[in-house]
Structure formats: structure tokens, C-alpha cells
N, C-alpha and C. Protein backbone atom coordinates (compact mmCIF):
# COMPACT_ATOMS: atom_id res chain seq x y z
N UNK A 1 -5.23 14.06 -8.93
CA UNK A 1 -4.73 15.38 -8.58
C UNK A 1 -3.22 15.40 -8.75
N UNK A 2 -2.66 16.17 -9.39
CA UNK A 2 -1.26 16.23 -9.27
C UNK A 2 -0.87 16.84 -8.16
N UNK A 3 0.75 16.58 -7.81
CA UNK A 3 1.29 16.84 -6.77
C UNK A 3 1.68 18.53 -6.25
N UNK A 4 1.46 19.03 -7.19
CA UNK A 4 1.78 20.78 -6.88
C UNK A 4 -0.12 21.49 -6.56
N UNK A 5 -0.86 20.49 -6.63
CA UNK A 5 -2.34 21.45 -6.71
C UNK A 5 -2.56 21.84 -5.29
N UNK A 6 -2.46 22.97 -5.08
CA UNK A 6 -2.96 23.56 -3.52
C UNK A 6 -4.07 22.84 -2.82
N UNK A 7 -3.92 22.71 -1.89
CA UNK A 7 -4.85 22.18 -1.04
C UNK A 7 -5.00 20.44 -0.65
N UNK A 8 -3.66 20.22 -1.62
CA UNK A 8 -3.49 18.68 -1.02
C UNK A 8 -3.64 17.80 -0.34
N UNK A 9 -2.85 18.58 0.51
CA UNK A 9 -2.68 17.91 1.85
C UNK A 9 -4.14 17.68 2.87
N UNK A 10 -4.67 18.77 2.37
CA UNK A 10 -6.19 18.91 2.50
C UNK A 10 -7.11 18.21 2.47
N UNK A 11 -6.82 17.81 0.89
CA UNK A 11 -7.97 16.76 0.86
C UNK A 11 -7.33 15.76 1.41
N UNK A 12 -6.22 14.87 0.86
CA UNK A 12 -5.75 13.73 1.52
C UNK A 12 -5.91 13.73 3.16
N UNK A 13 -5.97 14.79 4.12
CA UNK A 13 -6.31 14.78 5.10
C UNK A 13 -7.85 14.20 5.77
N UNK A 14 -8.76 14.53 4.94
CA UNK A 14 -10.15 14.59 5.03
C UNK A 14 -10.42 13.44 4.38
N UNK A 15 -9.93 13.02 3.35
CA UNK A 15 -10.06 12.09 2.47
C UNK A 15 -9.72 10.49 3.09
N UNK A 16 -8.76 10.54 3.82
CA UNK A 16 -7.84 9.22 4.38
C UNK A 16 -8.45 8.17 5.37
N UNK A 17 -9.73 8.69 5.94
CA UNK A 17 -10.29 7.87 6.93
C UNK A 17 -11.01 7.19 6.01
N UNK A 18 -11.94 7.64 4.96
CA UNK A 18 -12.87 7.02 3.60
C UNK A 18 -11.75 5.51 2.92
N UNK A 19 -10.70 5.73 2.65
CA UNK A 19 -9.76 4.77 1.98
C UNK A 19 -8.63 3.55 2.61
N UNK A 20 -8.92 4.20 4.29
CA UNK A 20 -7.86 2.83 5.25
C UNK A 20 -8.84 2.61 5.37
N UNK A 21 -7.93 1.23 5.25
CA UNK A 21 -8.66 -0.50 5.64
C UNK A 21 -9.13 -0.25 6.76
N UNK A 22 -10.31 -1.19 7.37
CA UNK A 22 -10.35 -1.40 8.67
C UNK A 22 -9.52 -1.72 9.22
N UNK A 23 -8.78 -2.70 8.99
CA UNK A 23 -8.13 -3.73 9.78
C UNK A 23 -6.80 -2.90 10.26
N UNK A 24 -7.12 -1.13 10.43
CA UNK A 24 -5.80 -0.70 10.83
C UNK A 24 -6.13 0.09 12.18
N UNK A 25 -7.10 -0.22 12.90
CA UNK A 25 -7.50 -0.04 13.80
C UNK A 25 -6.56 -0.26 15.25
N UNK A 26 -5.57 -1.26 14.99
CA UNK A 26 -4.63 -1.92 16.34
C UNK A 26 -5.48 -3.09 17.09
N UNK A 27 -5.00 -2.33 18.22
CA UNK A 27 -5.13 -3.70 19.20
C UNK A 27 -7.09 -4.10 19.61
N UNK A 28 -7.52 -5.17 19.22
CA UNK A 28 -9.11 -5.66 20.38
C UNK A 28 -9.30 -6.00 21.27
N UNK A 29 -10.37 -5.44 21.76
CA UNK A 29 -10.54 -6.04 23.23
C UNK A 29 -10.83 -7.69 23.43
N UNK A 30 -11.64 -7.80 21.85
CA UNK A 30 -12.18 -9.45 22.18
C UNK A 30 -11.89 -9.96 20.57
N UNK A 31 -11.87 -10.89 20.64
CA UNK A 31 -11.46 -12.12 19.20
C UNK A 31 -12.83 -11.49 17.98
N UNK A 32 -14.23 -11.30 19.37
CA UNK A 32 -15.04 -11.21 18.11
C UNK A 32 -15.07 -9.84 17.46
N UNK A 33 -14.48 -8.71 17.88
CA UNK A 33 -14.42 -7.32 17.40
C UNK A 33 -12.84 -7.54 16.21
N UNK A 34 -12.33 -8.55 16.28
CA UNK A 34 -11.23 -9.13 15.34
C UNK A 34 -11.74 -9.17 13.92
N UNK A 35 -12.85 -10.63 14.33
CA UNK A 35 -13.09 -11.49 13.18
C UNK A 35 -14.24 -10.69 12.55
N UNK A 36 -14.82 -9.19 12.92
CA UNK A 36 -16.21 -8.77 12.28
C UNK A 36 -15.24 -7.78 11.44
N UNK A 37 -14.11 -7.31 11.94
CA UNK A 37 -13.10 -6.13 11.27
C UNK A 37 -12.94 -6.77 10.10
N UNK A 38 -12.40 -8.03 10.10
CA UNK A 38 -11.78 -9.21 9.40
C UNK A 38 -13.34 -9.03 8.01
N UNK A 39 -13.67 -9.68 8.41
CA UNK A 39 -15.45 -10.35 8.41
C UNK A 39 -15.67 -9.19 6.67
N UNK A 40 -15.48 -7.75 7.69
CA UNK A 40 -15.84 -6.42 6.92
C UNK A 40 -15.02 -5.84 5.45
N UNK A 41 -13.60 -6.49 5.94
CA UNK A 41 -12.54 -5.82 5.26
C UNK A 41 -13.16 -7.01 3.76
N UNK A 42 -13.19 -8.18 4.11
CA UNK A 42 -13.01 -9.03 2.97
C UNK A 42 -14.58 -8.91 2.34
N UNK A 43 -15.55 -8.59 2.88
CA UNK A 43 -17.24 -8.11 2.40
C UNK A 43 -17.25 -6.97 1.72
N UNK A 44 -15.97 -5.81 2.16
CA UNK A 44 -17.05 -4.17 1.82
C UNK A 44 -15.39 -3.95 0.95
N UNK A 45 -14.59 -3.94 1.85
CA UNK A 45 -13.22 -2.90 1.58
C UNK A 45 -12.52 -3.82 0.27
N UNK A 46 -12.71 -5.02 0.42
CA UNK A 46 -11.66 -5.62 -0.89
C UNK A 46 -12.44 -5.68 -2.00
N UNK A 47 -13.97 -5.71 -2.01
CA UNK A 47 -14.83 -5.81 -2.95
C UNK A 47 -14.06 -6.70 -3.78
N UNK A 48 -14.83 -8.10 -3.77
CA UNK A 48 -14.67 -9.36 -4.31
C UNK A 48 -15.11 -9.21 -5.75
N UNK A 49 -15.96 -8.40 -6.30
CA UNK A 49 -16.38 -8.11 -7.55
C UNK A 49 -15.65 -7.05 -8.21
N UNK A 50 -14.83 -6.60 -8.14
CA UNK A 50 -13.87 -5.70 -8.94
C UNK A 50 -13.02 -6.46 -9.89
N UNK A 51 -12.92 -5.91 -10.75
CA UNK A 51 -12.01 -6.73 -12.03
C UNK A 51 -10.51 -6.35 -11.90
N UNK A 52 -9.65 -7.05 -11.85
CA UNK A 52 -8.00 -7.03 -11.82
C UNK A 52 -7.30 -7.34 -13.32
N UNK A 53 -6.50 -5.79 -13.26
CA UNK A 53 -6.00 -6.34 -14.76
C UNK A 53 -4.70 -7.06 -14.63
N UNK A 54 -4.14 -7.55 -13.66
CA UNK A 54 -2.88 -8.36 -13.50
C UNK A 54 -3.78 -9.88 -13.91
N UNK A 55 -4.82 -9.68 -13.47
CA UNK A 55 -5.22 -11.75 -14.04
C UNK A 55 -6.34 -11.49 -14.95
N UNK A 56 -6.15 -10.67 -15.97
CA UNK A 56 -7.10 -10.64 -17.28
C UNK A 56 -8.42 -10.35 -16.76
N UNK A 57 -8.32 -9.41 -16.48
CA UNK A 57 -9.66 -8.42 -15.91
C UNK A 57 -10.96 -9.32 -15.37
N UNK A 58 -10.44 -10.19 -14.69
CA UNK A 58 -11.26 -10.98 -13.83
C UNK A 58 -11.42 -10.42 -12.72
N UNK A 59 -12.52 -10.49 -12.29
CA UNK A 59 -13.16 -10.45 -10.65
C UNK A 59 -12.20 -11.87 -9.72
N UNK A 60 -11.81 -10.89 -8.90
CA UNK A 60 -11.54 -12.25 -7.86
C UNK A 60 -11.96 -13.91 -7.63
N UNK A 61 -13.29 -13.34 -7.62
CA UNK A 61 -13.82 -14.78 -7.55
C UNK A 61 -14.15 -15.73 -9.33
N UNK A 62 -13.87 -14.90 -10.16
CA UNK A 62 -14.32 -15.66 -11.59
C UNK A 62 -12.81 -15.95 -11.22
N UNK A 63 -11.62 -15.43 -11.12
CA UNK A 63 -10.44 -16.20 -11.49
C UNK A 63 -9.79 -17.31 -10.31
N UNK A 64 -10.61 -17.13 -8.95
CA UNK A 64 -10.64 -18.46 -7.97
C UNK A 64 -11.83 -19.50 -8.86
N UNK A 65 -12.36 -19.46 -9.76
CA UNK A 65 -13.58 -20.47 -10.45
C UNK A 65 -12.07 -20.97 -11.26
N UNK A 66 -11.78 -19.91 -12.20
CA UNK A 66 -11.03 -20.41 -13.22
C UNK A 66 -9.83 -21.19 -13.08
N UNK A 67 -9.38 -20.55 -12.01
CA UNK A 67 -8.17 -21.94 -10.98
C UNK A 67 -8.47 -22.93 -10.72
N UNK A 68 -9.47 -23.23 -9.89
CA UNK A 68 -10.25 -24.56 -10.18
C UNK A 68 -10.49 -25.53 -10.70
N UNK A 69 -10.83 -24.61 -11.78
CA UNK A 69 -10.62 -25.73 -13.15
C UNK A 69 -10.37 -25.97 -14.15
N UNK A 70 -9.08 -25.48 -14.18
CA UNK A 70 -7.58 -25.97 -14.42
C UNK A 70 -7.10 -26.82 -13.61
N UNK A 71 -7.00 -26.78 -12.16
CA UNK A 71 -6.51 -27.43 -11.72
C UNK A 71 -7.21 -29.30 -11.62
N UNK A 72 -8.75 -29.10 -11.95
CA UNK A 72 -9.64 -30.09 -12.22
C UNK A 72 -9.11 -30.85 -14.14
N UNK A 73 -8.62 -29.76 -14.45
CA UNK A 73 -8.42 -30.54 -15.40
C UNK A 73 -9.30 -29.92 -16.75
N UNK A 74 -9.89 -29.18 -16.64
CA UNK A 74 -11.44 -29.26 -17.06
C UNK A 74 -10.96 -28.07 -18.26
């Protein structure tokens, strides 16, 4: 959307709870309402299977394989 389209603020309003992280929730009552936020963010919100074009359109985890082994030598 460009920045002059009416109703902006609008959607970004409605829109903004769908796109923050969990982990912006503040303060827990207990360690384990921490580590399931935690748990969630790195399962659902970072999606480990998305391709990054800063490390040659690898998925996260193919380019933690590919570090590996290099660093193995291999």
C-alpha cells in the first residue's frame, strides 16, 4: 500500500495484532508462560522454513546444515 492511500492507518490498525511477535507481550507471571511464548515465536512466528535472500535463498535451517559443513570440512 502506498503511503497517501486512505484508510491506512486503518488497516495498519486492525492489521498489527496479526504481525507482532509474541514475545511483546511484557512482563510473566511464571518462567513457563516465558518459555511457551519463546517455544511459539521460534515454531510459528519466525517460520524456520522461509528462504532468506541475504544467505542465498536458503531456509534457515538448510544454511545452519550448510555451516556445519564447512565448518566439518566437508
Amino acid at each position: 500500500m502506498a503511503p497517501s492511500t486512505p484508510n491506512l492507518a486503518g488497516f495498519c490498525a486492525a492489521t498489527w495484532p496479526v504481525f507482532t511477535p509474541p514475545l511483546t507481550r511484557g512482563k510473566y507471571k511464571t518462567r513457563e508462560e516465558a518459555r511457551r511464548d519463546v517455544f511459539d515465536y521460534i515454531e510459528f512466528f519466525y517460520n524456520p522454513q522461509r528462504k532468506h535472500v541475504r544467505n542465498g535463498m536458503l531456509s534457515p535451517i538448510a544454511f545452519e546444515q550448510l555451516q556445519k559443513l564447512k565448518l566439518q570440512g566437508v
